[in-house]
PDB file of N, CA and C in Angstrom:
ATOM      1  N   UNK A   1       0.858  -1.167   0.000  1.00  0.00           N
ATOM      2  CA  UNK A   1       0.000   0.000   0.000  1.00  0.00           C
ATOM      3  C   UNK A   1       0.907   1.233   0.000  1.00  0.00           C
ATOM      4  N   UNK A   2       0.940   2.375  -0.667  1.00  0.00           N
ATOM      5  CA  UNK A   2       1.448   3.486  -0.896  1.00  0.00           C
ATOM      6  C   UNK A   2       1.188   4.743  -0.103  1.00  0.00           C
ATOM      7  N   UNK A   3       1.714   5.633  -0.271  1.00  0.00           N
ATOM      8  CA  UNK A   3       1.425   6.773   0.563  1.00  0.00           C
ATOM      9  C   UNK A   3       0.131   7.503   0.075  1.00  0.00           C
ATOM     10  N   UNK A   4       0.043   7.273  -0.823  1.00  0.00           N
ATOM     11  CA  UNK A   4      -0.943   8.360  -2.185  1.00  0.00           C
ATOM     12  C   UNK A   4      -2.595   7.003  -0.920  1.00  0.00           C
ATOM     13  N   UNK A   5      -2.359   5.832  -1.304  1.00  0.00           N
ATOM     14  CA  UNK A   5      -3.486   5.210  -1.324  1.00  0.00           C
ATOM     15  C   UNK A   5      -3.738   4.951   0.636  1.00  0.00           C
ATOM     16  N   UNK A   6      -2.721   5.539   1.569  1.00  0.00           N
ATOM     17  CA  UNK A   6      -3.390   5.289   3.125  1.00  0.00           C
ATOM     18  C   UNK A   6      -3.953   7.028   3.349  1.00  0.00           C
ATOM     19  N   UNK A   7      -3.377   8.017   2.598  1.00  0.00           N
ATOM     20  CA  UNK A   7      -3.937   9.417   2.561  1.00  0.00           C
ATOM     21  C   UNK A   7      -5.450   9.562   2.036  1.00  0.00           C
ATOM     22  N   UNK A   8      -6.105   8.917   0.616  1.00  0.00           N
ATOM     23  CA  UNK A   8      -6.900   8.728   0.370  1.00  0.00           C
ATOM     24  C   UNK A   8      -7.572   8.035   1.582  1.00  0.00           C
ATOM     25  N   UNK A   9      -7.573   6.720   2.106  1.00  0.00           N
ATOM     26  CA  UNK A   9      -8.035   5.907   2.759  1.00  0.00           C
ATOM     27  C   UNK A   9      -8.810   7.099   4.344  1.00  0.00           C
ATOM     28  N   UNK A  10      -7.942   7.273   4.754  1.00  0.00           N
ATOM     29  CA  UNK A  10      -7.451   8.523   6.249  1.00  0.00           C
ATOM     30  C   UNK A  10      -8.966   9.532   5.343  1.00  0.00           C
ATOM     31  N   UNK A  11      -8.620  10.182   4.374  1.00  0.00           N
ATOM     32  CA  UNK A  11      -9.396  11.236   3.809  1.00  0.00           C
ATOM     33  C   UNK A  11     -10.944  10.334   4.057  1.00  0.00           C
ATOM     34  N   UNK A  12     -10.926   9.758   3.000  1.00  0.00           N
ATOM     35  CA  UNK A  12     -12.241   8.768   3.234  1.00  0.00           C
ATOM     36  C   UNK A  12     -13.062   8.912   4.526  1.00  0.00           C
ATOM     37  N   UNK A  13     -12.519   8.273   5.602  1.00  0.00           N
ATOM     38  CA  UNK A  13     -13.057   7.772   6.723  1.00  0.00           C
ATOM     39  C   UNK A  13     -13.006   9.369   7.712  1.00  0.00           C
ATOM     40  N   UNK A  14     -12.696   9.959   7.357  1.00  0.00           N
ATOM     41  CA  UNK A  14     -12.594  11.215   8.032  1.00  0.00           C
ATOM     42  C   UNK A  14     -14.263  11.890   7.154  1.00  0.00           C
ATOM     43  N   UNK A  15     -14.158  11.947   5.840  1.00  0.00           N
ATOM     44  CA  UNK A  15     -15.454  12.970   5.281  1.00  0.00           C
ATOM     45  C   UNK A  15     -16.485  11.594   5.486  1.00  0.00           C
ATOM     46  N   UNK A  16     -16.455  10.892   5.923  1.00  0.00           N
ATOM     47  CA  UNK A  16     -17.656   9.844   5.625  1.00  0.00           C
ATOM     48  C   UNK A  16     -18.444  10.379   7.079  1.00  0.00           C
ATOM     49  N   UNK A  17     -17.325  10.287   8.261  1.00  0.00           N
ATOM     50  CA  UNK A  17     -18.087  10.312   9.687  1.00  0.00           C
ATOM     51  C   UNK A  17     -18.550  12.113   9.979  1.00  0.00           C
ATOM     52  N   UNK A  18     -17.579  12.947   8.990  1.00  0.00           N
ATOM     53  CA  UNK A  18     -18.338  14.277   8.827  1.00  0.00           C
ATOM     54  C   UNK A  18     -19.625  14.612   8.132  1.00  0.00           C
ATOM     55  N   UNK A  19     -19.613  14.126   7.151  1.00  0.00           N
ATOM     56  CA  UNK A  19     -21.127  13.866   6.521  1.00  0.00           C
ATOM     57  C   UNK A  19     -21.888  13.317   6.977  1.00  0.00           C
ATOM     58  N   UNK A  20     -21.672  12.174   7.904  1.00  0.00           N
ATOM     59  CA  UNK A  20     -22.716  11.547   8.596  1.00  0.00           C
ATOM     60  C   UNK A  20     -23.354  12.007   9.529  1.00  0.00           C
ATOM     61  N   UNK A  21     -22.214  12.844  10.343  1.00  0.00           N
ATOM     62  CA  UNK A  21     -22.754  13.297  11.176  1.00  0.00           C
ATOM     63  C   UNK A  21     -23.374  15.032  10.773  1.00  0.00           C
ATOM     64  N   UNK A  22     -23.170  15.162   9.937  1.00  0.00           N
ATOM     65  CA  UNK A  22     -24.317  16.628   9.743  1.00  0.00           C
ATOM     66  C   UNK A  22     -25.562  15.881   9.137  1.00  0.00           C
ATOM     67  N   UNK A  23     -25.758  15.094   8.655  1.00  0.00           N
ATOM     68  CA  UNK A  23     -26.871  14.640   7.852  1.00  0.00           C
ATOM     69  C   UNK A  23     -27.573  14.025   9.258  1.00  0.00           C
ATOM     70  N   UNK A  24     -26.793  13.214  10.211  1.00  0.00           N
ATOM     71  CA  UNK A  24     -27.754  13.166  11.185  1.00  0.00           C
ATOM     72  C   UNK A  24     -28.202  14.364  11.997  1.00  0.00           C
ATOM     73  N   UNK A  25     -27.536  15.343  12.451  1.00  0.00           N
ATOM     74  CA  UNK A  25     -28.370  16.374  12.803  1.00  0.00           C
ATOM     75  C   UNK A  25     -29.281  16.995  12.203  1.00  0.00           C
ATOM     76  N   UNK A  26     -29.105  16.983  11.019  1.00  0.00           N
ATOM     77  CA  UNK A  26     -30.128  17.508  10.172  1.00  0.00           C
ATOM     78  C   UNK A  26     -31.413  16.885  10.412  1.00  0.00           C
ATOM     79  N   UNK A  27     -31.610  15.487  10.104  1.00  0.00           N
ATOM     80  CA  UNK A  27     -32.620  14.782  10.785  1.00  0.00           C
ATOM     81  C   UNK A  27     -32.961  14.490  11.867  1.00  0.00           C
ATOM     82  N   UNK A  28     -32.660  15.199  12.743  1.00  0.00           N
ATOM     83  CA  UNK A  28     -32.618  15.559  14.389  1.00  0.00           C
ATOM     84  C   UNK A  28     -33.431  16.792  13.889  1.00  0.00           C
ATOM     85  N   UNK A  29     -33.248  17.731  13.367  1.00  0.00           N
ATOM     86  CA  UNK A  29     -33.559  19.134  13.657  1.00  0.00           C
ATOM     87  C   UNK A  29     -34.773  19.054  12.905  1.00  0.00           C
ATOM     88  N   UNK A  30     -34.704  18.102  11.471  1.00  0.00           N
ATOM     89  CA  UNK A  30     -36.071  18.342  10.784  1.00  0.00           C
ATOM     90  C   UNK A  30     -37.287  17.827  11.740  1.00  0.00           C
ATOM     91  N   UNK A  31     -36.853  16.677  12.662  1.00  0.00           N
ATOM     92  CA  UNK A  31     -37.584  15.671  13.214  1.00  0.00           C
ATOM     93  C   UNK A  31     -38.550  16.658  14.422  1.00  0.00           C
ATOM     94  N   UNK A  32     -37.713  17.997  15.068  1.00  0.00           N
ATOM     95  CA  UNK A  32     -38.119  18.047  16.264  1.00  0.00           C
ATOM     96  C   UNK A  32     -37.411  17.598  17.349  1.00  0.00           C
ATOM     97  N   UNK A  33     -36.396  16.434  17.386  1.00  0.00           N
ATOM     98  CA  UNK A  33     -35.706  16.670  18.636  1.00  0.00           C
ATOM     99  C   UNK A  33     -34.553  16.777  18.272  1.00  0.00           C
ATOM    100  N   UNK A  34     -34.128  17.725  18.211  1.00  0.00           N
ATOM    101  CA  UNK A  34     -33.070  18.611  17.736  1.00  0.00           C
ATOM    102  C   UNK A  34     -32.866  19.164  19.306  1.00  0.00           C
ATOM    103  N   UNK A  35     -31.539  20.111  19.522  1.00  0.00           N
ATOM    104  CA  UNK A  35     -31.525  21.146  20.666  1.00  0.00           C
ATOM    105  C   UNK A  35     -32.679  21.568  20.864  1.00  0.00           C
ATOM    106  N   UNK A  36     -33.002  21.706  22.293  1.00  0.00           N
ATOM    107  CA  UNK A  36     -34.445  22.352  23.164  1.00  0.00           C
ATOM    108  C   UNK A  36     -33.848  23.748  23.185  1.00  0.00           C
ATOM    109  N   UNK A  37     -34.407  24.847  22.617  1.00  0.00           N
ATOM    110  CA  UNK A  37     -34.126  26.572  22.630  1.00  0.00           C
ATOM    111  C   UNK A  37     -35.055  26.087  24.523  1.00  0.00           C
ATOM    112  N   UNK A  38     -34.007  27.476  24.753  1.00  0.00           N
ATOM    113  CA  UNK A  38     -34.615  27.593  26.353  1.00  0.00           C
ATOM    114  C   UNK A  38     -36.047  28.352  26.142  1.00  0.00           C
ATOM    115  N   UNK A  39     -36.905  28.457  26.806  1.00  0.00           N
ATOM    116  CA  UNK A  39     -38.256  29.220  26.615  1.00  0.00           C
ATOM    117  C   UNK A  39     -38.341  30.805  27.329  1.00  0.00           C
ATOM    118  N   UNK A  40     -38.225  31.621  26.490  1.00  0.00           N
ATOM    119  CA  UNK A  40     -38.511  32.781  26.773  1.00  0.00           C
ATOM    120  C   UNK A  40     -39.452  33.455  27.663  1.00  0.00           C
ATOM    121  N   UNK A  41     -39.210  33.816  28.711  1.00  0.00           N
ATOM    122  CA  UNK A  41     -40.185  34.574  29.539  1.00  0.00           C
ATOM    123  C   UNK A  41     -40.678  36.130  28.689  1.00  0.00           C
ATOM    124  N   UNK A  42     -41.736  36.503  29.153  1.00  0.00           N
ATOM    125  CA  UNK A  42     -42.151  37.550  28.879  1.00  0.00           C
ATOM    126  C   UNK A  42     -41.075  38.430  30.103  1.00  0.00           C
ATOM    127  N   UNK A  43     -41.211  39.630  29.763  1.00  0.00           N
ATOM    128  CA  UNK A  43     -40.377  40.454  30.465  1.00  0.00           C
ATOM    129  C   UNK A  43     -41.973  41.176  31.331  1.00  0.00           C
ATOM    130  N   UNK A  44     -41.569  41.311  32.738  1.00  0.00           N
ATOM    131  CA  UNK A  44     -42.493  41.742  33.275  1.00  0.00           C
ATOM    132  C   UNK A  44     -43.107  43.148  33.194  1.00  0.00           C
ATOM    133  N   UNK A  45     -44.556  43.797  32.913  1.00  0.00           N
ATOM    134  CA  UNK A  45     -44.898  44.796  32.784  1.00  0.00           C
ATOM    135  C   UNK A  45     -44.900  45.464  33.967  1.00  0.00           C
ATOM    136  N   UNK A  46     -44.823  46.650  33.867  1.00  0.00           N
ATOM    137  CA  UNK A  46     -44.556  47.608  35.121  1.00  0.00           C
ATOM    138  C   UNK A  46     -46.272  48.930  35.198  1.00  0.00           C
ATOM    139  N   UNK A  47     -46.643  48.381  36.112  1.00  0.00           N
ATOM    140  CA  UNK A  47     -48.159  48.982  35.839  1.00  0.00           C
ATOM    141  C   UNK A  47     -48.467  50.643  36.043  1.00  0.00           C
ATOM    142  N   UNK A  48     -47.784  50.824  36.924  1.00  0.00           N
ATOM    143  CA  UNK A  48     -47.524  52.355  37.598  1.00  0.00           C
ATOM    144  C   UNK A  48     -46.371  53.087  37.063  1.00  0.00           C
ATOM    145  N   UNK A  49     -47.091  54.524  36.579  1.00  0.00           N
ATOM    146  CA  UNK A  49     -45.798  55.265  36.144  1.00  0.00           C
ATOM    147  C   UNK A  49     -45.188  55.547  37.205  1.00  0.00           C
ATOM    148  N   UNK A  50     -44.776  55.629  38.064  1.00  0.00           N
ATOM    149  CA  UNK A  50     -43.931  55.807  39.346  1.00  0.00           C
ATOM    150  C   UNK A  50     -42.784  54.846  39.426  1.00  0.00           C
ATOM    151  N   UNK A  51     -43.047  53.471  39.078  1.00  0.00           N
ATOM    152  CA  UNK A  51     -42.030  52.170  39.113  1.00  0.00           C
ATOM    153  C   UNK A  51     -41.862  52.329  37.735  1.00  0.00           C
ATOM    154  N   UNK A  52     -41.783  52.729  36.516  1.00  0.00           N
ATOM    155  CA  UNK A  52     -41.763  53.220  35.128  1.00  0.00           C
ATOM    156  C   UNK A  52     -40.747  54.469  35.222  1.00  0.00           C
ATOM    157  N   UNK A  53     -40.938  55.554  36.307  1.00  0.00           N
ATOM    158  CA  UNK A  53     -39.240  56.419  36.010  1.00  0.00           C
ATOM    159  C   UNK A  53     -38.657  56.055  36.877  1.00  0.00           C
ATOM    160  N   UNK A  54     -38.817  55.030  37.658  1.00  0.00           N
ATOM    161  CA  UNK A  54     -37.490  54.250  38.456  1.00  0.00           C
ATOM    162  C   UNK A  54     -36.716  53.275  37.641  1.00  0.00           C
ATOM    163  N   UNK A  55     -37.132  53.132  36.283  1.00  0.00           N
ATOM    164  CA  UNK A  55     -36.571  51.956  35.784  1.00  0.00           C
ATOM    165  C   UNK A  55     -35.685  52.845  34.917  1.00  0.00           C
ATOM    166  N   UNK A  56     -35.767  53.922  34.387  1.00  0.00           N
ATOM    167  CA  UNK A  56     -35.198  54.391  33.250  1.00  0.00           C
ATOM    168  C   UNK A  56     -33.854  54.900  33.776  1.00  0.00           C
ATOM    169  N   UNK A  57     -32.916  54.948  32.286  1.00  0.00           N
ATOM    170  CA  UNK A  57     -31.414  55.096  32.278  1.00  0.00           C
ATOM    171  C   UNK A  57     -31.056  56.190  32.505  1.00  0.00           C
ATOM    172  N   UNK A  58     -29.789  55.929  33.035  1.00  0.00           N
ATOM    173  CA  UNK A  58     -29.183  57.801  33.934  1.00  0.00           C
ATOM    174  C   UNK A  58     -29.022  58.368  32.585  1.00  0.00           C
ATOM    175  N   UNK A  59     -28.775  57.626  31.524  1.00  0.00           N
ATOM    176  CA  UNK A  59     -28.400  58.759  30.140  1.00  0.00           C
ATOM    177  C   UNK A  59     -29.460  58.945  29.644  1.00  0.00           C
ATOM    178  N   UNK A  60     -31.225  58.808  30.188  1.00  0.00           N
ATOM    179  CA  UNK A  60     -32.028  59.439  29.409  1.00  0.00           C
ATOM    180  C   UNK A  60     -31.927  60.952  30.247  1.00  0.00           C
ATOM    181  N   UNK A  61     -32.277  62.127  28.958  1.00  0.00           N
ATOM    182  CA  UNK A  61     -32.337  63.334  29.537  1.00  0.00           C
ATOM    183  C   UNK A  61     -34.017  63.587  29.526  1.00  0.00           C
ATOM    184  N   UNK A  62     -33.861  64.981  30.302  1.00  0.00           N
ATOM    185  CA  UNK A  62     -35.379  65.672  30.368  1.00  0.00           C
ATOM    186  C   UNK A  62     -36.091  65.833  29.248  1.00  0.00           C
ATOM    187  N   UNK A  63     -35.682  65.802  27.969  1.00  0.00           N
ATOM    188  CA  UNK A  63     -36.224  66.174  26.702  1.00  0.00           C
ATOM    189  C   UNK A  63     -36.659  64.912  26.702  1.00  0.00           C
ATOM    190  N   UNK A  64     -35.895  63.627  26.206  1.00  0.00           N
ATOM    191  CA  UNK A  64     -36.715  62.231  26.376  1.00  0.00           C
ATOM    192  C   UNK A  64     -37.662  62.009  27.138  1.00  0.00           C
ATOM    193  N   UNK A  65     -37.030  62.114  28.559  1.00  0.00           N
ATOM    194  CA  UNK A  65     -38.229  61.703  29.040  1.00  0.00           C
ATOM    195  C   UNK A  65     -39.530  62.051  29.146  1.00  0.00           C
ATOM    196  N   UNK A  66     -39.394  63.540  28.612  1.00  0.00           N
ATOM    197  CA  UNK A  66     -40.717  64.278  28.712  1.00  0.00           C
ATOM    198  C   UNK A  66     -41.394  63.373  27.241  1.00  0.00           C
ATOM    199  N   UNK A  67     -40.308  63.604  26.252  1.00  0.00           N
ATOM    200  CA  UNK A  67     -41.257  62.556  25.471  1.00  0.00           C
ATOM    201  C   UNK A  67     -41.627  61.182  25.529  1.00  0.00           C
ATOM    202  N   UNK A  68     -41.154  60.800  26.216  1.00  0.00           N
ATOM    203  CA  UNK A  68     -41.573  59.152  26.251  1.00  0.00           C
ATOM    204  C   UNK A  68     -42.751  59.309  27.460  1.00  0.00           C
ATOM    205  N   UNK A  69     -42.911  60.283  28.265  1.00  0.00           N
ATOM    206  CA  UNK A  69     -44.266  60.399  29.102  1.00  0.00           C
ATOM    207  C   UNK A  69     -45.574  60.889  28.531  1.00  0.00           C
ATOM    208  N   UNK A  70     -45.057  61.914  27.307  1.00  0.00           N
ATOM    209  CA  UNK A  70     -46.154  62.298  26.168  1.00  0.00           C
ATOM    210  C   UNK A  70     -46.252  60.968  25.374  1.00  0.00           C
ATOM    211  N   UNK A  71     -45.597  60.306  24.967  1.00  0.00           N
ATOM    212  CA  UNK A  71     -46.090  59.311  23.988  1.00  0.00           C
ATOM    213  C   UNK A  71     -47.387  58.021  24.188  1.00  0.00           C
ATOM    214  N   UNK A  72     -47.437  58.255  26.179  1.00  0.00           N
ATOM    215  CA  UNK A  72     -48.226  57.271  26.460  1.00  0.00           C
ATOM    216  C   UNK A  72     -49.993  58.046  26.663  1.00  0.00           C
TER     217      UNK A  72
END
């Protein structure tokens, strides 16, 4: 056996178990059990404007905020 024909061989068995294995995830992912995405919470609403300018950023200024209190 030659150098040319254990490089081929090595190549082979290397793209066979790479292809295999994307083609099986693939059919993992088409299937549904693929990775579980974590489940998104809603972000909690804040009911009172009072707990609404306690939340806001030191870099909003008075001009913003006056507009974001007109916008509601």
């Amino acid at each position: 056996m030659n150098l040319n024909q254990l490089v081929n061989m090595v190549l082979r068995i290397l793209m066979r178990k790479a292809i295999s294995s994307g083609v099986n995830a693939g059919i993992r992912a088409a299937s549904g059990k693929g990775r579980k995405q974590p489940s998104r919470q809603p972000a909690p609403q804040i009911a009172d404007a009072a707990a609404a300018e306690a939340t806001e950023t030191p870099e909003e200024t008075a001009e913003e905020r006056a507009e974001r209190l007109a916008a509601r």
